[in-house]
C-alpha atoms as a PDB file:
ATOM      1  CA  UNK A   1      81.418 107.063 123.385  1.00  0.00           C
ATOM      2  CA  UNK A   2      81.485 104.502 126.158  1.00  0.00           C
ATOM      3  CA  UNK A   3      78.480 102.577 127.728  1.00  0.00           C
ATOM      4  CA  UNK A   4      77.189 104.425 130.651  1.00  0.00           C
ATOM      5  CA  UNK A   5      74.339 102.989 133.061  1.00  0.00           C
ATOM      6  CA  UNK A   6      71.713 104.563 135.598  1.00  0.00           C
ATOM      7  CA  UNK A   7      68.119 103.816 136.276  1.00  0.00           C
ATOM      8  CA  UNK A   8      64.907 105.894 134.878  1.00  0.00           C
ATOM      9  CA  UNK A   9      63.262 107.667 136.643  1.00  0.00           C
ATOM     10  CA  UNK A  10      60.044 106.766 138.048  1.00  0.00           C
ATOM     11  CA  UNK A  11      56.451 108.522 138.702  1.00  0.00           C
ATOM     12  CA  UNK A  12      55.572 110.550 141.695  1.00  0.00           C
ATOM     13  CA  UNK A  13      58.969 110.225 143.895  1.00  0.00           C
ATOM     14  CA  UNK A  14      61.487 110.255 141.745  1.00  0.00           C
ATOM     15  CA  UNK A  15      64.477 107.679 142.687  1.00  0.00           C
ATOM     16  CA  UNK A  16      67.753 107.994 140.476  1.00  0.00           C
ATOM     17  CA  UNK A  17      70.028 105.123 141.303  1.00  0.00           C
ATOM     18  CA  UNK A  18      73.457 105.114 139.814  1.00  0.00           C
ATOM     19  CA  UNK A  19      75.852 102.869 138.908  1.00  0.00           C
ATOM     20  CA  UNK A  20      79.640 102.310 138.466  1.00  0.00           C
ATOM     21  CA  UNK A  21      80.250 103.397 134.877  1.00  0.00           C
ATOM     22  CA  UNK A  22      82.646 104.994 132.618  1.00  0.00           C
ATOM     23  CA  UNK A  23      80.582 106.922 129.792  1.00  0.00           C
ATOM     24  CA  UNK A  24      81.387 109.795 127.555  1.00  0.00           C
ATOM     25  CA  UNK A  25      79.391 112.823 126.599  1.00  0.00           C
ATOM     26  CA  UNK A  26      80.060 114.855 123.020  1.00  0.00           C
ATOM     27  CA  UNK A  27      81.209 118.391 123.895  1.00  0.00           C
ATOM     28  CA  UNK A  28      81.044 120.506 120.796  1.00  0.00           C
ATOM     29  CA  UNK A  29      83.278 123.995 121.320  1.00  0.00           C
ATOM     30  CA  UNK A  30      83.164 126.319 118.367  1.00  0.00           C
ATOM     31  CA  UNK A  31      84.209 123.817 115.704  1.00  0.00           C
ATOM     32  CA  UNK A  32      86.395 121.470 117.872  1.00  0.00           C
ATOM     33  CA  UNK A  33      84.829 118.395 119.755  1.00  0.00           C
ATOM     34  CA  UNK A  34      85.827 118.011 123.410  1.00  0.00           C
ATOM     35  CA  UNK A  35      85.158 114.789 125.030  1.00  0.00           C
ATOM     36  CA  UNK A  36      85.222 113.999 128.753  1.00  0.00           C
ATOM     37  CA  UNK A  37      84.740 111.352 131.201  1.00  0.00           C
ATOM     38  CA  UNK A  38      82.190 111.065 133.691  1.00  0.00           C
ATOM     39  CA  UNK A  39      82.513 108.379 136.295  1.00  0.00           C
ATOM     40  CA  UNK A  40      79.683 107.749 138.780  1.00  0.00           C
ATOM     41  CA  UNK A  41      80.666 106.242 142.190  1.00  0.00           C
ATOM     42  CA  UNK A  42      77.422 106.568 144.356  1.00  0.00           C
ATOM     43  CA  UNK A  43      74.226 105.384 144.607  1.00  0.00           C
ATOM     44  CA  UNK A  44      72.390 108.492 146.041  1.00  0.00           C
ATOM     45  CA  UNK A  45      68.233 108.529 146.000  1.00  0.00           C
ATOM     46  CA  UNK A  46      67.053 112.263 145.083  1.00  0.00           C
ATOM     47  CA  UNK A  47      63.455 112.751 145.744  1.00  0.00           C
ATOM     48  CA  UNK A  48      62.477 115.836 142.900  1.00  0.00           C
ATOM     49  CA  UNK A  49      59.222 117.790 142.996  1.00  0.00           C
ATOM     50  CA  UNK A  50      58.079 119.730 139.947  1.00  0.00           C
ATOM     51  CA  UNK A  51      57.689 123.360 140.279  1.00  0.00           C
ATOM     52  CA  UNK A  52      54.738 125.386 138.536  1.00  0.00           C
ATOM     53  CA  UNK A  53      54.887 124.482 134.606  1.00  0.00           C
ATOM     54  CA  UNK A  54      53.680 127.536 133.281  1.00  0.00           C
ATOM     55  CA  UNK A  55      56.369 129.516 131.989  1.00  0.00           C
ATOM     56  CA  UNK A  56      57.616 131.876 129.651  1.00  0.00           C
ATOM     57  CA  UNK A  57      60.639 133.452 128.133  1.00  0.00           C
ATOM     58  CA  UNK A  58      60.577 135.993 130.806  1.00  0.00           C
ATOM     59  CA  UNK A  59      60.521 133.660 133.673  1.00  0.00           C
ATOM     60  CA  UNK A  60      63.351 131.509 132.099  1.00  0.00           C
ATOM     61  CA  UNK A  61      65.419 135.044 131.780  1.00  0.00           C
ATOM     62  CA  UNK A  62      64.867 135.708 135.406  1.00  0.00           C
ATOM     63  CA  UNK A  63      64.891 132.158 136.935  1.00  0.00           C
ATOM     64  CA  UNK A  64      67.812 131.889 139.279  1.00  0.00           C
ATOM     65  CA  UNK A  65      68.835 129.107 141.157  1.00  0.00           C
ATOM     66  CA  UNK A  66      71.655 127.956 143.331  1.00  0.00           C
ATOM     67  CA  UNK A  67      72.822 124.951 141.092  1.00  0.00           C
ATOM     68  CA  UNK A  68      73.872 124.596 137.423  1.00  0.00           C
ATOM     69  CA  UNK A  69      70.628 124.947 135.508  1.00  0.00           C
ATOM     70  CA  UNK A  70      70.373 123.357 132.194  1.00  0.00           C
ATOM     71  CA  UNK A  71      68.316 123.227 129.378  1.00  0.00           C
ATOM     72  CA  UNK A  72      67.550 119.641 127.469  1.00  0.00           C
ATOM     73  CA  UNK A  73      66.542 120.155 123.843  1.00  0.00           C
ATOM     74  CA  UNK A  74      65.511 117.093 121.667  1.00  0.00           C
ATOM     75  CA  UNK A  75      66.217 117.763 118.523  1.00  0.00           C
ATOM     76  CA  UNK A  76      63.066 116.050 115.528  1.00  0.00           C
ATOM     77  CA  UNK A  77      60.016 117.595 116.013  1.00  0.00           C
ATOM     78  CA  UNK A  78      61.101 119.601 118.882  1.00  0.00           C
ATOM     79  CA  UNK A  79      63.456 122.047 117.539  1.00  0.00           C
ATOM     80  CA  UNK A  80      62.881 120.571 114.334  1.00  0.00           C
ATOM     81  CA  UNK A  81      59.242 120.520 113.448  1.00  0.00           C
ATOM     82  CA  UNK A  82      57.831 117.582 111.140  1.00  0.00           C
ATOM     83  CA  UNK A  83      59.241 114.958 109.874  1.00  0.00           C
ATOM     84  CA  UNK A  84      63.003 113.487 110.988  1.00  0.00           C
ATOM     85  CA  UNK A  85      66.024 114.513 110.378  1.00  0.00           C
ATOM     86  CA  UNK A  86      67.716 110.879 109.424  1.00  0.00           C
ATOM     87  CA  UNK A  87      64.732 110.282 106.709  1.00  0.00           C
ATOM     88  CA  UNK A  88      64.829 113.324 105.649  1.00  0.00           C
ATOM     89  CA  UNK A  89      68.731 112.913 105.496  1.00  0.00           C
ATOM     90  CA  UNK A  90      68.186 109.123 103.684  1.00  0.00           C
ATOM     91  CA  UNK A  91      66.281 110.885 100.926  1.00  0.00           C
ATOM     92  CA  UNK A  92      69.316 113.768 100.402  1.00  0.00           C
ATOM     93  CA  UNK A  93      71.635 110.494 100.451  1.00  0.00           C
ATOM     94  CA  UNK A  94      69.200 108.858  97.526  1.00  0.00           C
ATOM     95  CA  UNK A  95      69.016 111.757  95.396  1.00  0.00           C
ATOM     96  CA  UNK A  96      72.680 112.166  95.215  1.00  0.00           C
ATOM     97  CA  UNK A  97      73.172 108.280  95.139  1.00  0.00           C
ATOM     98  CA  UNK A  98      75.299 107.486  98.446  1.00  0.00           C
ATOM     99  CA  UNK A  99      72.038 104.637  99.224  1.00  0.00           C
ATOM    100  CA  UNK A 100      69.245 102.996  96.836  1.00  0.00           C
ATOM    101  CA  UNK A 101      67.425 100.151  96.661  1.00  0.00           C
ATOM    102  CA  UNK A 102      69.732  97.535  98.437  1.00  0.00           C
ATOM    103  CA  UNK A 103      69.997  99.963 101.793  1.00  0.00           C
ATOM    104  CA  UNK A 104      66.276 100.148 101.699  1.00  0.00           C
ATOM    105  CA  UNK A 105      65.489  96.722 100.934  1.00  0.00           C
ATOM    106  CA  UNK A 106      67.946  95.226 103.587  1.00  0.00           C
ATOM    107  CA  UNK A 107      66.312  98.118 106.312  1.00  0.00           C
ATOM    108  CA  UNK A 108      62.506  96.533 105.419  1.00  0.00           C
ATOM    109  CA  UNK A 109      64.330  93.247 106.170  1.00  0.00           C
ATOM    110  CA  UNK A 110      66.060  94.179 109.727  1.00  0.00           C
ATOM    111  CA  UNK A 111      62.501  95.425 110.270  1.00  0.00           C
ATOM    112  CA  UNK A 112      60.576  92.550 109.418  1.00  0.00           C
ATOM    113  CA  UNK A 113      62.854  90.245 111.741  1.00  0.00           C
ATOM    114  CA  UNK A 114      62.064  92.035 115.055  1.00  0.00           C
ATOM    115  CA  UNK A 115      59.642  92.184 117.597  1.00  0.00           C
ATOM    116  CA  UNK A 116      56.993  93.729 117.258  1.00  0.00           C
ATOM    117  CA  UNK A 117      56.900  93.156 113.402  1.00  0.00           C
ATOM    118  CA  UNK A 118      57.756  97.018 111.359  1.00  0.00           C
ATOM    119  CA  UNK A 119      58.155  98.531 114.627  1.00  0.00           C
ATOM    120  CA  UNK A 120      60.172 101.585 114.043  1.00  0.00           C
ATOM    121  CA  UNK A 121      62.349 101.335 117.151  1.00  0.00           C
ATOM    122  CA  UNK A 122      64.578  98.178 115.402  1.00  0.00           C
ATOM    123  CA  UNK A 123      65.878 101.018 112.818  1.00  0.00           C
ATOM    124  CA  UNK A 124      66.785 103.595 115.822  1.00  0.00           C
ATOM    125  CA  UNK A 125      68.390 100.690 117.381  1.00  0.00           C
ATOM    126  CA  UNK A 126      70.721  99.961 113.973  1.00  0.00           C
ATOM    127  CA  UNK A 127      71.729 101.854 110.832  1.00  0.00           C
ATOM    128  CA  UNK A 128      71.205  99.830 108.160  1.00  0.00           C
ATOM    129  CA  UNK A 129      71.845 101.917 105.394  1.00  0.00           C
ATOM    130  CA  UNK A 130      75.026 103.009 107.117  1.00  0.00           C
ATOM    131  CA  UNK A 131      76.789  99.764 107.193  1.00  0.00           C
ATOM    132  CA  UNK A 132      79.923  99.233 104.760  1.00  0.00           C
ATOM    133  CA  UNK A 133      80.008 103.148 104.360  1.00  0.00           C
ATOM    134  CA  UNK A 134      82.905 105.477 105.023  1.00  0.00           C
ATOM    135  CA  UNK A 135      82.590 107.540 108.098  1.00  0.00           C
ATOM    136  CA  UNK A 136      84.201 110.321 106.456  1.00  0.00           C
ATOM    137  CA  UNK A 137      81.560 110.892 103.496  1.00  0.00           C
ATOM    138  CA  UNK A 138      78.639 110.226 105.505  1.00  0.00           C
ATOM    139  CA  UNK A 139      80.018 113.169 107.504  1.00  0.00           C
ATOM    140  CA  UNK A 140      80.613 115.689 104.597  1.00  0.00           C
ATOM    141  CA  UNK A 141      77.408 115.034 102.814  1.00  0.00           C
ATOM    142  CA  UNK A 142      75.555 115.284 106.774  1.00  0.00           C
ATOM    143  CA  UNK A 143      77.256 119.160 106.459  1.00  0.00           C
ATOM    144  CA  UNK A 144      75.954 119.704 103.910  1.00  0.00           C
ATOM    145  CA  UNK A 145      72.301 118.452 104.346  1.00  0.00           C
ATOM    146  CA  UNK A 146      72.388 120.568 107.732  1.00  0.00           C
ATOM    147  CA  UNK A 147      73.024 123.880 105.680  1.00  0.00           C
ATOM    148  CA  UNK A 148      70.833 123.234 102.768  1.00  0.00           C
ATOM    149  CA  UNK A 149      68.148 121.362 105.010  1.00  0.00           C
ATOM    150  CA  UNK A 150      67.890 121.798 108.559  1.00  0.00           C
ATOM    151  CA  UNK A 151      69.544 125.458 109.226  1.00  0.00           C
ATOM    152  CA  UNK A 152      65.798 126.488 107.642  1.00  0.00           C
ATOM    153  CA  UNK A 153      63.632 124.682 109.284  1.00  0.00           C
ATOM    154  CA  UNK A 154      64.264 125.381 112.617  1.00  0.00           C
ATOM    155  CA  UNK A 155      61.550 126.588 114.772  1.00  0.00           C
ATOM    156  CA  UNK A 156      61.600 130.230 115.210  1.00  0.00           C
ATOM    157  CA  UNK A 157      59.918 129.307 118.883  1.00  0.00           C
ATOM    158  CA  UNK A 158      62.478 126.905 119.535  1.00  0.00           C
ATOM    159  CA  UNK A 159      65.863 129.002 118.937  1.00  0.00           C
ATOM    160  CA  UNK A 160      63.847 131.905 121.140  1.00  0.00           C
ATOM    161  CA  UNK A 161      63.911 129.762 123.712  1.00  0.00           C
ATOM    162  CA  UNK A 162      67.390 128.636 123.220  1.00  0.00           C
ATOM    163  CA  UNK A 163      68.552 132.283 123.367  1.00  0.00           C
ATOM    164  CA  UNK A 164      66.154 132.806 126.450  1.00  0.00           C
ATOM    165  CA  UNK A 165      68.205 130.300 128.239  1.00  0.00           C
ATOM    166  CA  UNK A 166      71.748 131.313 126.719  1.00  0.00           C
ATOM    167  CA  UNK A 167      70.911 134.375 128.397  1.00  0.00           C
ATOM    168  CA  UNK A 168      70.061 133.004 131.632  1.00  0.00           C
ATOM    169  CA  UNK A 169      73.321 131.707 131.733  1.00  0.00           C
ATOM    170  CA  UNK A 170      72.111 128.174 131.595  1.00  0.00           C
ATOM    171  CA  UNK A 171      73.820 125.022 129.816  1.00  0.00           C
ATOM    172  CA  UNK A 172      72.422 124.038 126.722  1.00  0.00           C
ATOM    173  CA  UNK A 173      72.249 120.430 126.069  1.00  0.00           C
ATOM    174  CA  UNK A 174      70.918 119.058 122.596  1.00  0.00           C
ATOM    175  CA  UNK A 175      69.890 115.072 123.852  1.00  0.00           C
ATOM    176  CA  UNK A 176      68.479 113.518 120.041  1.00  0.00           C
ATOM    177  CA  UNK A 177      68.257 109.743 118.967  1.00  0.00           C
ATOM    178  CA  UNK A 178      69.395 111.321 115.597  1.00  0.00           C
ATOM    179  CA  UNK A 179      72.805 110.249 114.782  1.00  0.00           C
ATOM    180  CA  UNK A 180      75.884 112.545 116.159  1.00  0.00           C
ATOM    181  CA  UNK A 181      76.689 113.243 112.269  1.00  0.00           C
ATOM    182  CA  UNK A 182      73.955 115.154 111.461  1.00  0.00           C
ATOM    183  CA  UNK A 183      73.665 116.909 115.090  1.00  0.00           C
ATOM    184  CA  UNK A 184      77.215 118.195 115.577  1.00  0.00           C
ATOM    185  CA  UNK A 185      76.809 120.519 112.659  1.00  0.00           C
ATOM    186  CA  UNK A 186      73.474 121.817 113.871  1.00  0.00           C
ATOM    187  CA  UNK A 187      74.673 122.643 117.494  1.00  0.00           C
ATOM    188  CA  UNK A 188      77.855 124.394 116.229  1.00  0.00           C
ATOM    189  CA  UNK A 189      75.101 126.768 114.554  1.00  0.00           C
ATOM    190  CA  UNK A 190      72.896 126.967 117.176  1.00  0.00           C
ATOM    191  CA  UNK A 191      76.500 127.769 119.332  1.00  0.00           C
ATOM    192  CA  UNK A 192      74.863 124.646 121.748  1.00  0.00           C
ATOM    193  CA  UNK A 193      78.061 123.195 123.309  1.00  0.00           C
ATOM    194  CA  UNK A 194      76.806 119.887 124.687  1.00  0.00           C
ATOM    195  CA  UNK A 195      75.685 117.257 122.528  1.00  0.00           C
ATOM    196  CA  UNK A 196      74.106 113.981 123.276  1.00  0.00           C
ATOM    197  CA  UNK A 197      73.053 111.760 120.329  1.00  0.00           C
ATOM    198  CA  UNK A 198      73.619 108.374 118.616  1.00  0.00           C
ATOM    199  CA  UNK A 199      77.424 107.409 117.866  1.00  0.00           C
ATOM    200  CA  UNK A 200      77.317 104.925 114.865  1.00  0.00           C
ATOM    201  CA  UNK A 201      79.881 102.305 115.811  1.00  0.00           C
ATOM    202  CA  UNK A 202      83.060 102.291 113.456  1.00  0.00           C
ATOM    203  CA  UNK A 203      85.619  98.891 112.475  1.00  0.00           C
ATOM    204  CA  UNK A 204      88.527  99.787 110.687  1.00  0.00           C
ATOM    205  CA  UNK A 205      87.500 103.498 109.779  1.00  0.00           C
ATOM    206  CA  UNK A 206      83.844 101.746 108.430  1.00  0.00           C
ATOM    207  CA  UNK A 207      80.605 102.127 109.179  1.00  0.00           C
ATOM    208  CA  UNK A 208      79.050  98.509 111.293  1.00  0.00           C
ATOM    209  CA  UNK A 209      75.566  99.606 111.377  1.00  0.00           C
ATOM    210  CA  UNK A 210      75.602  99.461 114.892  1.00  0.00           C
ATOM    211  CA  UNK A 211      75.023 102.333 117.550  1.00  0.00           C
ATOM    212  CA  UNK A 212      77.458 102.672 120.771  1.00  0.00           C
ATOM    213  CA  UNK A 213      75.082 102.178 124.139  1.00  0.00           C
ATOM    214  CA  UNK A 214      73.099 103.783 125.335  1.00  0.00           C
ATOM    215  CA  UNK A 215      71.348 105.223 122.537  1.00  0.00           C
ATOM    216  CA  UNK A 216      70.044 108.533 123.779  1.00  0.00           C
ATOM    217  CA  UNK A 217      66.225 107.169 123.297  1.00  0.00           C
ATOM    218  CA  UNK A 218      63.934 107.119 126.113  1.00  0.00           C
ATOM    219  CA  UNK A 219      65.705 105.540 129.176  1.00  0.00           C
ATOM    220  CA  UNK A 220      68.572 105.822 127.051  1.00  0.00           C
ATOM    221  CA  UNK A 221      68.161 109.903 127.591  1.00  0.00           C
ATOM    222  CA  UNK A 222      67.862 109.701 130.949  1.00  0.00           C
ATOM    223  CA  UNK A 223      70.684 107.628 131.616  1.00  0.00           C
ATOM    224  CA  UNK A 224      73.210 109.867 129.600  1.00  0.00           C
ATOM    225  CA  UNK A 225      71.529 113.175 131.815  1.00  0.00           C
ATOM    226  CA  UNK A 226      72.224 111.903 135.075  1.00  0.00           C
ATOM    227  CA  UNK A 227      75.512 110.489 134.616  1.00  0.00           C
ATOM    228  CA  UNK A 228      76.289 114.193 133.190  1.00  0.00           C
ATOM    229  CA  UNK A 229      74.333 115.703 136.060  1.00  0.00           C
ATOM    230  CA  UNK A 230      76.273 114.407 138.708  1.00  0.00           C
ATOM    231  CA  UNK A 231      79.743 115.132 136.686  1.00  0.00           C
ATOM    232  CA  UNK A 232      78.741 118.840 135.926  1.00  0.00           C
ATOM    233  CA  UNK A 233      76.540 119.319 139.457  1.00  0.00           C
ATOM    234  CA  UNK A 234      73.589 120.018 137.736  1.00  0.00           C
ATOM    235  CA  UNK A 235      70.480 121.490 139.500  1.00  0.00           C
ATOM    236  CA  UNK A 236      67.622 118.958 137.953  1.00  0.00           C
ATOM    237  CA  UNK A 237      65.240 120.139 140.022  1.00  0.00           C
ATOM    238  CA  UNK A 238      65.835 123.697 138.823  1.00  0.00           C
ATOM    239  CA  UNK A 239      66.382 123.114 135.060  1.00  0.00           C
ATOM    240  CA  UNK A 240      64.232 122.409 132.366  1.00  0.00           C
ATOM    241  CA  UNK A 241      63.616 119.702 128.729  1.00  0.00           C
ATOM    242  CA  UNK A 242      61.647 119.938 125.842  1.00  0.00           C
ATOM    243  CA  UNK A 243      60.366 116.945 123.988  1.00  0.00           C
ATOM    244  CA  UNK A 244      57.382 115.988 121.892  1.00  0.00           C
ATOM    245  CA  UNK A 245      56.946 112.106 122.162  1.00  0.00           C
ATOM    246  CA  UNK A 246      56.969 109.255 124.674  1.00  0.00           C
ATOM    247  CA  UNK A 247      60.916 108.854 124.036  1.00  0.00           C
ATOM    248  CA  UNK A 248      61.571 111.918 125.860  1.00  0.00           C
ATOM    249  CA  UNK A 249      59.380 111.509 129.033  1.00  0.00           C
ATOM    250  CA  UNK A 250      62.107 109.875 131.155  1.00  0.00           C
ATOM    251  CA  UNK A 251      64.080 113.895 131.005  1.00  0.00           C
ATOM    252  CA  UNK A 252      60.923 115.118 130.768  1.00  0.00           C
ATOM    253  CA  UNK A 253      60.393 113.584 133.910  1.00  0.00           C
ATOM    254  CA  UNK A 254      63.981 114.425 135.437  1.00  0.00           C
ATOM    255  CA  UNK A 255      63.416 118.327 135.733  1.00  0.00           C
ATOM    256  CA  UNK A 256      61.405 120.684 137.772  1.00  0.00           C
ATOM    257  CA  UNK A 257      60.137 122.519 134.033  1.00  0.00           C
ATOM    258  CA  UNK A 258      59.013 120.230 131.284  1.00  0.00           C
ATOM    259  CA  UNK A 259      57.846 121.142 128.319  1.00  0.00           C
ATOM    260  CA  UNK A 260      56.005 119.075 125.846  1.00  0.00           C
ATOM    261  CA  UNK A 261      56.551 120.456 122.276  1.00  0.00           C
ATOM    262  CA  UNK A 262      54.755 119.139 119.318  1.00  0.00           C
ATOM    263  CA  UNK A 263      53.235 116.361 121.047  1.00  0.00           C
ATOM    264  CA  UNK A 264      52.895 112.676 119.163  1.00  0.00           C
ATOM    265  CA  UNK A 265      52.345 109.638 120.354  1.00  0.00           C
ATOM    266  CA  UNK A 266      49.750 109.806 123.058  1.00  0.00           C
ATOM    267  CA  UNK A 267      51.944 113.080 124.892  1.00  0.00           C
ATOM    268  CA  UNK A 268      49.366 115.291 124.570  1.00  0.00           C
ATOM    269  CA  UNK A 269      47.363 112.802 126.881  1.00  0.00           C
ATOM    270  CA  UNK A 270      50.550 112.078 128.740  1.00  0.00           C
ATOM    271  CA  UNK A 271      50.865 115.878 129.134  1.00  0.00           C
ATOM    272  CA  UNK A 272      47.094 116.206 130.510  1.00  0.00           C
ATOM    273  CA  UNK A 273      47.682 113.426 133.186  1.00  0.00           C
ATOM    274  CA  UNK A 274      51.142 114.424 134.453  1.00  0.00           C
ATOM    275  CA  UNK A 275      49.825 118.289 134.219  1.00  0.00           C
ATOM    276  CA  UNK A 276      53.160 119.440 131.895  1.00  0.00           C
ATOM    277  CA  UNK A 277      52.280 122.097 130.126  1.00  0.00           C
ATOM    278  CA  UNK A 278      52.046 121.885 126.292  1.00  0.00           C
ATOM    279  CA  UNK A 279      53.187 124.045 123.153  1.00  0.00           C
ATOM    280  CA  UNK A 280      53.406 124.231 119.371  1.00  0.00           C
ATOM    281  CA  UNK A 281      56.150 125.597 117.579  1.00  0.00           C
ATOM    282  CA  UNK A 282      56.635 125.946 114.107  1.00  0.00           C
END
């Protein structure tokens, strides 16, 4: 997965200006990936209004617009209440002894080097416990952490919603900072076919530690949604996201129905001030 580039969006009038760029997106089909290119060429401004916010299942059932509509999932505390799916996943890797001590000790170090001090953004930035590690074991013990782990604790509001919009005909889009190894088997059970999340970089069939850009992560997000917006014609204005903390508000942003799910982080205030309507699921 490629470096793509495209600008946030901003407040009130929303101006997406893209770039030349040659990015890829992670199409998951049954239990094959498909990958594509998306180039952008222009440097269009769309001006986006949101619609009403208050919706429900029904109204995403009978929402019909002329464009592609699609519907933007994060993934941790979104369709995954509580705590994340990588720590949770670093724990399952402990117990069965794939990391210990020197992966945690050498991630409290990476942390303690950046700015600002413990700030938990320099770990979705790198992998630490990742580097030196084969891709192909992370991988199979990932599979099996999504069956024993994850499968359960998805929110019974969330996959409702999912199958609202598979119903509606819309395209499903899981866009995660969690790493593409523990999201790929999740979306081939949720039967989501588009994927965005972080690709852990690989030299010579190992593990570097580092992500590919852009990591799907704020601006990140939004730059990976456009770019596949304008490849797959999507109706933004029309479609909708779900995300619970300030790292999704740039696609929160992007669509005429946001959705602010579990809010952390200051959302909920975020939420009250931008007037997006709020939820819990469990």
């Amino acid at each position: 997965m490629h470096a793509l580039h495209a600008s946030r969006t901003t407040n009130g009038s929303q101006k997406e200006e893209y770039y030349r760029s040659g990015p890829k997106s992670l199409s998951i089909n049954g239990r094959s990936g498909r990958i594509w290119r998306v180039i952008l060429t222009g440097s269009p401004n769309v001006v986006q209004s949101h619609h009403s916010l208050t919706f429900t299942l029904d109204d995403v059932i009978e929402r019909r617009t002329q464009g592609s509509v699609a519907a933007l999932f994060d993934v941790d505390n979104t369709l995954l209440p509580g705590e994340a799916s990588e720590v949770r996943f670093f724990r399952f890797l402990w117990r069965r002894g794939l990391v210990g001590w020197g992966e945690l000790s050498r991630s409290v170090a990476w942390l303690a080097r950046h700015v600002p001090p413990f700030s938990l953004h320099s770990l979705r930035e790198r992998k630490v416990y990742l580097t030196g590690k084969c891709p192909a074991d992370i991988e199979s013990y990932a599979r099996e952490f999504c069956q024993a782990e994850m499968i359960s604790k998805l929110s019974v509001q969330g996959r409702a919603r999912l199958d609202a919009h598979r119903q509606a005909g819309h395209q499903l889009i899981l866009v995660t900072g969690a790493p593409d190894f523990l999201i790929v088997p999740l979306a081939e059970f949720l039967n989501v076919p588009t994927v965005f999340a972080a690709k852990p970089e690989q030299r010579d069939s190992i593990y570097t530690g580092a992500l590919i850009p852009p990591l799907p992560y704020g601006r990140g997000k939004c730059e990976l949604i456009l770019a596949h917006a304008q490849g797959m014609r999507l109706d933004l204005a029309g479609s909708y996201a779900y995300g619970d903390s300030p790292g999704d508000r740039d696609i929160l942003e992007l669509v005429g129905y946001p959705l602010v799910v579990n809010p952390i982080r200051g959302m909920a205030r975020t939420a009250q001030r931008l007037g997006w309507p709020v939820t819990t699921w469990e």
